[in-house]
N, C-alpha and C. Protein backbone atom coordinates (compact mmCIF):
# COMPACT_ATOMS: atom_id res chain seq x y z
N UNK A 1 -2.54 16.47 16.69
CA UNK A 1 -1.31 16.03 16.05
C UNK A 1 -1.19 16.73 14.70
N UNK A 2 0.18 17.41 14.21
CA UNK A 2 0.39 18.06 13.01
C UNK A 2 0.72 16.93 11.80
N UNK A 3 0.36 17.25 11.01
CA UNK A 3 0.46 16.17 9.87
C UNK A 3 1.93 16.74 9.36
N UNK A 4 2.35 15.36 9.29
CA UNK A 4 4.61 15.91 8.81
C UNK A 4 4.16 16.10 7.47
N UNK A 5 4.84 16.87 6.70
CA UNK A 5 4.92 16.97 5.12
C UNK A 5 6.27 16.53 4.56
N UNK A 6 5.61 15.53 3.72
CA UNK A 6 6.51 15.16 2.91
C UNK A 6 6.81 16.28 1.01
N UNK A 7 8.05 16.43 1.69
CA UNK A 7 8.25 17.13 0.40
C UNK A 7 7.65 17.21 -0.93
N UNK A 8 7.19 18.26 -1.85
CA UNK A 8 7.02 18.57 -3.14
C UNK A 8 7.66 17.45 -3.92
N UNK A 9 7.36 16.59 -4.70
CA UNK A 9 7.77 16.20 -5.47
C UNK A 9 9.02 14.72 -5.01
N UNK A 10 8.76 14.80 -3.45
CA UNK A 10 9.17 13.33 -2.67
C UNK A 10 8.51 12.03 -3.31
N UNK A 11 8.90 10.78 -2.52
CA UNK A 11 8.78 9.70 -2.78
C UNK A 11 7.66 9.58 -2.34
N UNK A 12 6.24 8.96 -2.69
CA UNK A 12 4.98 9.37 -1.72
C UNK A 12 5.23 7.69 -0.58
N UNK A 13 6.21 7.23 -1.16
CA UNK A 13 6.64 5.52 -0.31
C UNK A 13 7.04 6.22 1.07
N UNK A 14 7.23 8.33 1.20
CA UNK A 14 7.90 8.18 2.34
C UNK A 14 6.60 7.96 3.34
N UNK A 15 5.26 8.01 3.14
CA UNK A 15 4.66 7.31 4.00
C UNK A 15 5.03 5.94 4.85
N UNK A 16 5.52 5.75 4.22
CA UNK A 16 6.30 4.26 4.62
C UNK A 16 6.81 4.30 5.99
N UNK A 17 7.71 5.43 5.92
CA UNK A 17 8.58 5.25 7.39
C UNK A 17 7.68 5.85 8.50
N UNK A 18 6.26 6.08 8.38
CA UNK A 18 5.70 6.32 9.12
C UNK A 18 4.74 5.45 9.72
N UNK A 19 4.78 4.00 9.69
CA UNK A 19 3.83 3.01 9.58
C UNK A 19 5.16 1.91 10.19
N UNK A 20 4.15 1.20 11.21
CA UNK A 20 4.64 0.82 12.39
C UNK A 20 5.31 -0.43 11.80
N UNK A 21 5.71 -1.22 12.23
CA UNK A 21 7.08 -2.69 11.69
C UNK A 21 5.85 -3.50 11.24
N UNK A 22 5.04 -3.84 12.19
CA UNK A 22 3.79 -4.72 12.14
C UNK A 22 2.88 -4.36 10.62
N UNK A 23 2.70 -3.55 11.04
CA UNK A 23 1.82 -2.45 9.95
C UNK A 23 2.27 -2.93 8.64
N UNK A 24 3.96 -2.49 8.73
CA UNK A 24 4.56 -2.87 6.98
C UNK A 24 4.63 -4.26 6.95
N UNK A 25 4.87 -5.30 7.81
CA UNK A 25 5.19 -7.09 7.08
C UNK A 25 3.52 -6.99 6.90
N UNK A 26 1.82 -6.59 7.18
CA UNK A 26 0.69 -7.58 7.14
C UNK A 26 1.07 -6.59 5.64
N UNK A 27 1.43 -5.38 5.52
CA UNK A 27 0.94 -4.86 3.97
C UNK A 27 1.78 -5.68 2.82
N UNK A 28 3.03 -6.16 3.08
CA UNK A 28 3.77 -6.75 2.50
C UNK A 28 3.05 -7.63 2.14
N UNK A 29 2.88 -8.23 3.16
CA UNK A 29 2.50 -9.99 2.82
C UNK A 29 0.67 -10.05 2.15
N UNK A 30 0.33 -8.76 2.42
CA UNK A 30 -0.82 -8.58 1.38
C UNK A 30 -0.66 -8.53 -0.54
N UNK A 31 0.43 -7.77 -0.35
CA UNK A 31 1.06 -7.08 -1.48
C UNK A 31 1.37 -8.41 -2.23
N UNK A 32 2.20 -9.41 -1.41
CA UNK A 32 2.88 -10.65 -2.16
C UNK A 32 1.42 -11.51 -2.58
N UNK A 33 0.57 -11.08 -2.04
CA UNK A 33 -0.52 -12.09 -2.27
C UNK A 33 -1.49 -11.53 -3.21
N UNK A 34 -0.97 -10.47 -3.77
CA UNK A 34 -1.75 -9.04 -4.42
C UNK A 34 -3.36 -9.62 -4.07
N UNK A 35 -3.41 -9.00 -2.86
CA UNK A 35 -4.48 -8.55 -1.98
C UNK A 35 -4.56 -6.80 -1.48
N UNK A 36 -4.36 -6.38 -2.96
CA UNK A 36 -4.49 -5.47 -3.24
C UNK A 36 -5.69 -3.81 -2.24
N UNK A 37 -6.75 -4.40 -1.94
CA UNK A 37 -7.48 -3.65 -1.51
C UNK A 37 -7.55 -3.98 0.29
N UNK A 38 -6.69 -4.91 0.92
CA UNK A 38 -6.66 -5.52 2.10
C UNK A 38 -5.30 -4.35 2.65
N UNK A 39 -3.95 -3.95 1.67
CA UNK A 39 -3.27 -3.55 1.71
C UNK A 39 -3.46 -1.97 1.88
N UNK A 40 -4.78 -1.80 0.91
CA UNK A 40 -4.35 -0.23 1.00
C UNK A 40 -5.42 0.17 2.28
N UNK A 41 -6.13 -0.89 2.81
CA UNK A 41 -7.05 0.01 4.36
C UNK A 41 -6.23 -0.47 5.21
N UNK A 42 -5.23 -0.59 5.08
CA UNK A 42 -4.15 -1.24 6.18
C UNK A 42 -3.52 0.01 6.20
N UNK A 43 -3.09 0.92 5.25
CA UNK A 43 -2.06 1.73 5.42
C UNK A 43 -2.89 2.80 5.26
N UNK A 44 -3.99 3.12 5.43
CA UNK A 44 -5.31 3.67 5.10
C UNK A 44 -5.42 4.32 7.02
N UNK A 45 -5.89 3.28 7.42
CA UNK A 45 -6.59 2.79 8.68
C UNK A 45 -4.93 3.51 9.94
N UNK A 46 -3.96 3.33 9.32
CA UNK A 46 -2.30 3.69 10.17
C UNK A 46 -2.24 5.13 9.56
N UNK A 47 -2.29 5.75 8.95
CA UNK A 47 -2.15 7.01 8.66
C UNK A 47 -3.31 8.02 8.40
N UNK A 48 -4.24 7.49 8.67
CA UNK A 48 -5.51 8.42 8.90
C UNK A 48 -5.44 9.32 10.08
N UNK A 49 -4.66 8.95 11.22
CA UNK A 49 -4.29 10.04 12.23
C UNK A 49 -3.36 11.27 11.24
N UNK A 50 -2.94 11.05 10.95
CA UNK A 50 -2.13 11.50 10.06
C UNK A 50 -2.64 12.79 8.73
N UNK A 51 -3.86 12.35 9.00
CA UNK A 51 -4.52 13.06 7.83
C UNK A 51 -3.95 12.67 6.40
N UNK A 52 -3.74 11.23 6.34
CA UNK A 52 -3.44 10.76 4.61
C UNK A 52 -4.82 9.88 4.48
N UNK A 53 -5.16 10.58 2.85
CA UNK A 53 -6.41 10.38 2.61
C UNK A 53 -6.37 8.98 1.76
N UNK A 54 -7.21 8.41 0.78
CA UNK A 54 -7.64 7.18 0.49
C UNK A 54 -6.45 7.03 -0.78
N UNK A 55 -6.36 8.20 -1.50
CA UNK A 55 -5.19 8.30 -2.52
C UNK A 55 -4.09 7.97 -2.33
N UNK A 56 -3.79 8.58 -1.32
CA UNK A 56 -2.38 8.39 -0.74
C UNK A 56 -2.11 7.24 -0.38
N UNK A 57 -2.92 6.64 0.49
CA UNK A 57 -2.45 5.12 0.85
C UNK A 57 -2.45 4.01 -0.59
N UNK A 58 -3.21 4.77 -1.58
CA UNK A 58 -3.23 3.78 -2.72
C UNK A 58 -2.03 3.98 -3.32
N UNK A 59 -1.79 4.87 -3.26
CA UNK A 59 -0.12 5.59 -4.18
C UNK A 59 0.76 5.19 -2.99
N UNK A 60 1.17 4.58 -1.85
CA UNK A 60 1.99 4.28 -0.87
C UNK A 60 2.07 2.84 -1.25
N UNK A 61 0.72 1.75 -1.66
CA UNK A 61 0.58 0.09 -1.74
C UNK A 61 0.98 0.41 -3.13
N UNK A 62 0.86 0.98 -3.84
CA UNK A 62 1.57 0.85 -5.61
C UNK A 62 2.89 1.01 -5.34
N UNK A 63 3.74 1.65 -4.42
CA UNK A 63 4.92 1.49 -4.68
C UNK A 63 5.35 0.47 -3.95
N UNK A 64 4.86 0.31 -2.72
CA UNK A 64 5.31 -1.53 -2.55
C UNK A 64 5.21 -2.35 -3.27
N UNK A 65 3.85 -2.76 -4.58
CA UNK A 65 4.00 -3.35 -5.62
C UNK A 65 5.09 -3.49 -6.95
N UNK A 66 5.56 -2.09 -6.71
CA UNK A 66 6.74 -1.61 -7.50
C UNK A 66 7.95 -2.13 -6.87
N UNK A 67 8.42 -2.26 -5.64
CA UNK A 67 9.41 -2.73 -4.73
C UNK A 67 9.32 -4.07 -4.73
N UNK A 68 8.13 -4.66 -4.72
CA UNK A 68 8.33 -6.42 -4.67
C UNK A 68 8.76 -6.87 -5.60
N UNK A 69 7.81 -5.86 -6.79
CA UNK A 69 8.20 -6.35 -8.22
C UNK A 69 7.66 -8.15 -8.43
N UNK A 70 8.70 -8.88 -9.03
CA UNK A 70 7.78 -10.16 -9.61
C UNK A 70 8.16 -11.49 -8.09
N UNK A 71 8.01 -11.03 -7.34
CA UNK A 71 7.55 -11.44 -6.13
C UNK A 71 6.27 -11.79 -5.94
N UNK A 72 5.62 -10.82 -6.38
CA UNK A 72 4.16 -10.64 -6.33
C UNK A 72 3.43 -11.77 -6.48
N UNK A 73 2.74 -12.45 -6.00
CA UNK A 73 1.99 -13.46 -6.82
C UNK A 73 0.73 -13.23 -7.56
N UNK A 74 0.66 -12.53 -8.62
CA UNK A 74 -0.30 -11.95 -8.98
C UNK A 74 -1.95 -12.66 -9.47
N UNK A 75 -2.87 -12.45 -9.36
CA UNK A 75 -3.83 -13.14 -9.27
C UNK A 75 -4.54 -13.38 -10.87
N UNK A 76 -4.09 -14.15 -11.37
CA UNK A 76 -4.91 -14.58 -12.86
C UNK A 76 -6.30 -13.61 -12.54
N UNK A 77 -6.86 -13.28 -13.97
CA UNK A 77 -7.89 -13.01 -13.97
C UNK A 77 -8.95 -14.07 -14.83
N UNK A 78 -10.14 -13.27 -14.26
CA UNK A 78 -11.13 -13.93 -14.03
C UNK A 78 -11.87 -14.66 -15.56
N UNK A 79 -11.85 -15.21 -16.03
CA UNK A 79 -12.40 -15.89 -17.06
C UNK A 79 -13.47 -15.01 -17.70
N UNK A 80 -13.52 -14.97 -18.68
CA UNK A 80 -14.64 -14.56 -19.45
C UNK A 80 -15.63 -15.27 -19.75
N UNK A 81 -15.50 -16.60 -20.59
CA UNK A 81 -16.49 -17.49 -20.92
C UNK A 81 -16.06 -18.51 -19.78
N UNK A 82 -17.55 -18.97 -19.39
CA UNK A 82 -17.15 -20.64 -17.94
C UNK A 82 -17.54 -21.40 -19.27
N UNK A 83 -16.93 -22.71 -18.92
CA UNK A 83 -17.14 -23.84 -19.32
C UNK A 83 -18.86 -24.46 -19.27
């Protein structure tokens, strides 16, 4: 299988339209749950035939993060001092 090229200086989200219906609602609904690293071997794991490497799928889940925007439910971080 030939790997499609996405244009010089394209949207790297056009990975997107290459990733199956299924594929995009579990990354979504990862994304809304910023389950951040669940998201990007999801789109990791669908375009590796593809020859898109570990970058790419990370730069494909950042712009879904960018698209949900404050949808997101973003995950407090982790405390410094415990009680």
């Amino acid at each position: 299988m030939t790997r499609p090229e996405i244009p010089a200086g394209g949207p790297v989200s056009g990975w997107w339209a290459y990733l199956e219906e299924r594929t995009c609602r579990e990354v979504d609904a990862d994304v809304l749950r910023d389950r951040r690293l669940s998201a990007v071997r999801s789109v990791w794991e669908a375009l590796r035939p593809l020859e898109v490497g570990l970058h790419e799928a990370e730069r494909v889940v950042h712009a879904r993060y960018e698209a949900l925007g404050d949808r997101v439910q973003r995950t407090p971080p982790d405390p410094l001092d415990l009680p």
